[in-house]
N, C-alpha and C. Protein backbone atom coordinates (compact mmCIF):
# COMPACT_ATOMS: atom_id res chain seq x y z
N UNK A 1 -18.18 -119.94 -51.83
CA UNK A 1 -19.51 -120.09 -51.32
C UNK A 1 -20.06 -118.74 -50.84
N UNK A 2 -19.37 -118.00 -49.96
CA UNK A 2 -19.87 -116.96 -49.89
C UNK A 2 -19.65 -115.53 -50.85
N UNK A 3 -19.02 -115.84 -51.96
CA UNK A 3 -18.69 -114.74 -52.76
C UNK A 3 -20.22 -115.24 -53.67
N UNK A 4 -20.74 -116.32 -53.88
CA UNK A 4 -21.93 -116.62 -54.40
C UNK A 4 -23.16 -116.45 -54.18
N UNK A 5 -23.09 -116.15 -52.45
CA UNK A 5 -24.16 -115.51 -52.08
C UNK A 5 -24.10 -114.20 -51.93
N UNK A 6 -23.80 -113.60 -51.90
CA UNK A 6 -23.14 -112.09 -51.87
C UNK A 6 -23.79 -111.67 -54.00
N UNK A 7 -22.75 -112.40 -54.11
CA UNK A 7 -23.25 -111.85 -55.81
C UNK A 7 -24.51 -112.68 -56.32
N UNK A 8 -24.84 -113.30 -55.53
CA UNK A 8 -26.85 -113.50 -56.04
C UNK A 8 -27.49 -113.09 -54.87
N UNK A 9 -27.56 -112.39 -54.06
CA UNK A 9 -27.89 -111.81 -52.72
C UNK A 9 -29.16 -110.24 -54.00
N UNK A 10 -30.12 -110.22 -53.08
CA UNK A 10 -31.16 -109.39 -53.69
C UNK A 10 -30.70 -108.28 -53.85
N UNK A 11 -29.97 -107.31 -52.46
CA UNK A 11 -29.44 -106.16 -52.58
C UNK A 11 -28.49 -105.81 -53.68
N UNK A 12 -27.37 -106.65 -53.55
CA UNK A 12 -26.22 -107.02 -55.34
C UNK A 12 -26.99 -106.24 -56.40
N UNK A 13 -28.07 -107.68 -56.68
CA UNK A 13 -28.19 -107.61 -57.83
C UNK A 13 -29.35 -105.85 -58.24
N UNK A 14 -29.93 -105.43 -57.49
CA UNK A 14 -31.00 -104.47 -57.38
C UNK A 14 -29.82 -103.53 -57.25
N UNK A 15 -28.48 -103.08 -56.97
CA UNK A 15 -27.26 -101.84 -56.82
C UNK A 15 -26.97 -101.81 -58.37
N UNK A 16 -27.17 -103.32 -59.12
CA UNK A 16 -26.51 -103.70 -60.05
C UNK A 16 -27.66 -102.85 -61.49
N UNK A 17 -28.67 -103.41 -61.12
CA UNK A 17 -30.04 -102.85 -61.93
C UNK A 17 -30.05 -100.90 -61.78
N UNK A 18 -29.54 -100.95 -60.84
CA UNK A 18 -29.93 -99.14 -60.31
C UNK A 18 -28.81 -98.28 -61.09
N UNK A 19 -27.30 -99.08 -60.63
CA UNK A 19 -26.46 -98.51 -61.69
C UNK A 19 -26.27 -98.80 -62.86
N UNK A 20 -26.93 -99.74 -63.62
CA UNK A 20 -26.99 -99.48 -65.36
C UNK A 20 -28.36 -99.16 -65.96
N UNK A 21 -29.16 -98.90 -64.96
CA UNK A 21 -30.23 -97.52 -65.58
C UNK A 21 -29.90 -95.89 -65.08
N UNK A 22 -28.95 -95.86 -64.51
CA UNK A 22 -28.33 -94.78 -64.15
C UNK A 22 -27.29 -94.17 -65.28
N UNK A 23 -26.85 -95.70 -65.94
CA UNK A 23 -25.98 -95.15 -66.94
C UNK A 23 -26.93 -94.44 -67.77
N UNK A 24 -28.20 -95.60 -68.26
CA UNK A 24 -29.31 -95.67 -69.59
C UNK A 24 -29.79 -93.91 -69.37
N UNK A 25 -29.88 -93.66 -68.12
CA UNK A 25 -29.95 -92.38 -68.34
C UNK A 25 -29.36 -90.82 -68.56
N UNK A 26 -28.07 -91.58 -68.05
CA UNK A 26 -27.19 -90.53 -68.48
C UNK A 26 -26.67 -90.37 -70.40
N UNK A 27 -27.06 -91.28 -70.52
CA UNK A 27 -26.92 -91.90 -72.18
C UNK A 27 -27.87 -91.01 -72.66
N UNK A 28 -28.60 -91.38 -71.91
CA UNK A 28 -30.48 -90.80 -73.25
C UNK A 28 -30.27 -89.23 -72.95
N UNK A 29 -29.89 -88.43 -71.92
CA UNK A 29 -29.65 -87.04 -71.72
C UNK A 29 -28.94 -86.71 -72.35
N UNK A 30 -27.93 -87.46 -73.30
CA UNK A 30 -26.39 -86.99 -74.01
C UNK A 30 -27.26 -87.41 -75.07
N UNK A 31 -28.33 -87.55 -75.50
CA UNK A 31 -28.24 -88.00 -76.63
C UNK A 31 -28.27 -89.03 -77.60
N UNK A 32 -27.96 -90.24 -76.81
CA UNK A 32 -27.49 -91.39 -77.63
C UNK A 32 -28.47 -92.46 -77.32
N UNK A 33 -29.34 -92.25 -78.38
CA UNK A 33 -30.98 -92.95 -77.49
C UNK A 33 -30.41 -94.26 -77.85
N UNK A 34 -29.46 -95.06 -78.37
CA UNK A 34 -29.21 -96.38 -79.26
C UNK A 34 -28.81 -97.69 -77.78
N UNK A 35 -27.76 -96.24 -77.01
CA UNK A 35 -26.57 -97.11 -76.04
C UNK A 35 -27.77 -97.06 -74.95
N UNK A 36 -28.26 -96.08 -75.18
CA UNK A 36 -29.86 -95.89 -73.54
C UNK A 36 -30.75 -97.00 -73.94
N UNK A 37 -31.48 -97.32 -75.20
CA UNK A 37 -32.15 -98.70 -74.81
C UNK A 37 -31.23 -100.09 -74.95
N UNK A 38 -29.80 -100.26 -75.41
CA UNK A 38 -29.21 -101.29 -74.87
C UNK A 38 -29.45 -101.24 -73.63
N UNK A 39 -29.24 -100.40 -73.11
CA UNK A 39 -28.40 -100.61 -71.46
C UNK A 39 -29.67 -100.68 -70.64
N UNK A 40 -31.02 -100.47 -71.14
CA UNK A 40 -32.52 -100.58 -70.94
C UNK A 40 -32.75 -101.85 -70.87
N UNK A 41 -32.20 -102.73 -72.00
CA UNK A 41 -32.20 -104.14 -72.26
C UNK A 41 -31.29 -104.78 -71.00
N UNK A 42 -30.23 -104.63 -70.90
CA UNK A 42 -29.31 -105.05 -70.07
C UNK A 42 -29.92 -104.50 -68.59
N UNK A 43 -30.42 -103.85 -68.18
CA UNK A 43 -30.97 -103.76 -66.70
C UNK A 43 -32.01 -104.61 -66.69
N UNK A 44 -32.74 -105.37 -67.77
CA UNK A 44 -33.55 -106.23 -67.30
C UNK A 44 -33.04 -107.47 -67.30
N UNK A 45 -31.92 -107.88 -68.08
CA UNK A 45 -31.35 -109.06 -67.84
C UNK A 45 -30.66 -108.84 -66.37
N UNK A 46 -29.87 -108.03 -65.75
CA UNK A 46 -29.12 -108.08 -64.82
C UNK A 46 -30.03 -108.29 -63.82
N UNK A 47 -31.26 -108.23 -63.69
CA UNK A 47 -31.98 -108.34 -62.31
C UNK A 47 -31.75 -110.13 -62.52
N UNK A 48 -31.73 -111.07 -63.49
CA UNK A 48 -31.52 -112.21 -63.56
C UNK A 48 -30.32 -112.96 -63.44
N UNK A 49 -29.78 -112.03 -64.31
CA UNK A 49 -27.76 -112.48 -64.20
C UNK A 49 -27.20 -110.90 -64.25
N UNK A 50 -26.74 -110.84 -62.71
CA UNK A 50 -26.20 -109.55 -62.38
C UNK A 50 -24.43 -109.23 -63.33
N UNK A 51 -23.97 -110.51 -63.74
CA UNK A 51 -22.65 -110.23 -64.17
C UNK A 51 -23.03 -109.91 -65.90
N UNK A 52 -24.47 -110.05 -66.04
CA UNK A 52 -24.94 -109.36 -67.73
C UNK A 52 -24.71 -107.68 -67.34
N UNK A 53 -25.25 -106.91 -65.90
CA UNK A 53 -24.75 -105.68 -66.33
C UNK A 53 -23.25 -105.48 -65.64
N UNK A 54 -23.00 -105.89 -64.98
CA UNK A 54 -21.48 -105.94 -64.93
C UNK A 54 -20.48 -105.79 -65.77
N UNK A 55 -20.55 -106.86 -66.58
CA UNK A 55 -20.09 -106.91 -67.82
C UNK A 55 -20.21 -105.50 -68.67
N UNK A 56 -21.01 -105.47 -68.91
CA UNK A 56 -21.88 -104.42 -70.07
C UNK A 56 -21.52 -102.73 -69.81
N UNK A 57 -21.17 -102.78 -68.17
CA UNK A 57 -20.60 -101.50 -67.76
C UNK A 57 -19.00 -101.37 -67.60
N UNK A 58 -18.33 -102.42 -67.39
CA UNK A 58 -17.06 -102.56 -67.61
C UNK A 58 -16.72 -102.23 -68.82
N UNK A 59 -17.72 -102.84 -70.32
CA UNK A 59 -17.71 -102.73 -71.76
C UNK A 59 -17.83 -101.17 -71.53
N UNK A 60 -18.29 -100.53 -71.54
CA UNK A 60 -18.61 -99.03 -71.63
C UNK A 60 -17.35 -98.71 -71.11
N UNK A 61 -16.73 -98.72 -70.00
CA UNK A 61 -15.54 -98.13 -69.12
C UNK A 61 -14.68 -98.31 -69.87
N UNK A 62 -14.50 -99.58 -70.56
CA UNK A 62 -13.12 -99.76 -71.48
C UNK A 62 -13.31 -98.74 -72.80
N UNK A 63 -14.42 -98.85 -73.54
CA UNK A 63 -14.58 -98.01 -74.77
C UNK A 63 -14.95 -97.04 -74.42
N UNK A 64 -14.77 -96.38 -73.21
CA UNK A 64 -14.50 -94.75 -73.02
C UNK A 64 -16.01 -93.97 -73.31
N UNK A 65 -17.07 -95.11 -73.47
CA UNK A 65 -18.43 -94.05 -73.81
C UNK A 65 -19.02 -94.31 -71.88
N UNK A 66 -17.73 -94.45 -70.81
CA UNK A 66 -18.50 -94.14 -69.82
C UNK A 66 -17.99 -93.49 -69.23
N UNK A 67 -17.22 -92.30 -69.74
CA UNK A 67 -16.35 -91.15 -68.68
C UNK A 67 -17.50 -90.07 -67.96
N UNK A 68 -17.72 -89.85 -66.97
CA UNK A 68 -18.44 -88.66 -66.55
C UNK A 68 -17.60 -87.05 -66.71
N UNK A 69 -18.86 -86.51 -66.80
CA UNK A 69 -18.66 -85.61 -66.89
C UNK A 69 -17.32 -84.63 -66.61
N UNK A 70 -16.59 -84.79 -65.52
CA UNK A 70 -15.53 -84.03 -65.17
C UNK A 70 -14.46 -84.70 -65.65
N UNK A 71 -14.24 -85.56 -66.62
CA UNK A 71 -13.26 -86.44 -67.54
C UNK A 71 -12.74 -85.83 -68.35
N UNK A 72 -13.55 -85.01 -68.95
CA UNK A 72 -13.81 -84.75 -70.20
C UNK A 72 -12.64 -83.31 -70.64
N UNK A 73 -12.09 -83.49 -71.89
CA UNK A 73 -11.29 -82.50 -72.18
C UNK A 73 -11.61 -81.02 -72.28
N UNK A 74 -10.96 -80.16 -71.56
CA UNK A 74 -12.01 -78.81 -72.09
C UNK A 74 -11.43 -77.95 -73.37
């Protein structure tokens, strides 16, 4: 009950929207205008169903197109 309000709670879901247009933009600066308007798409579903960008950024973390910058091999 309360893990339900918490994860449909306004603040959640608006941290949730902020960090996968945070990705969309780190995407579109690298280049990859394709994964920047998915993830464009997916910040507008997540303001509705926050576990759509959840999901969608976990997907990125696993297939490695979400390492930052200091990851990276030199």
């Amino acid at each position: 009950m309360i893990l339900k309000k918490l994860l449909g709670s306004t603040v959640t879901r608006s941290l949730t929207v902020v960090s996968v247009l945070s990705e969309a933009k780190k995407s579109f600066s690298e280049g990859r205008r394709t994964r920047a308007l998915l993830l464009l798409g997916v910040a507008v579903l997540a303001w509705k169903w926050m576990v759509v960008g959840l999901a969608a950024q976990g997907l990125l973390k696993l297939l490695g197109g979400g390492r930052s910058s200091d990851s990276r091999p030199a």
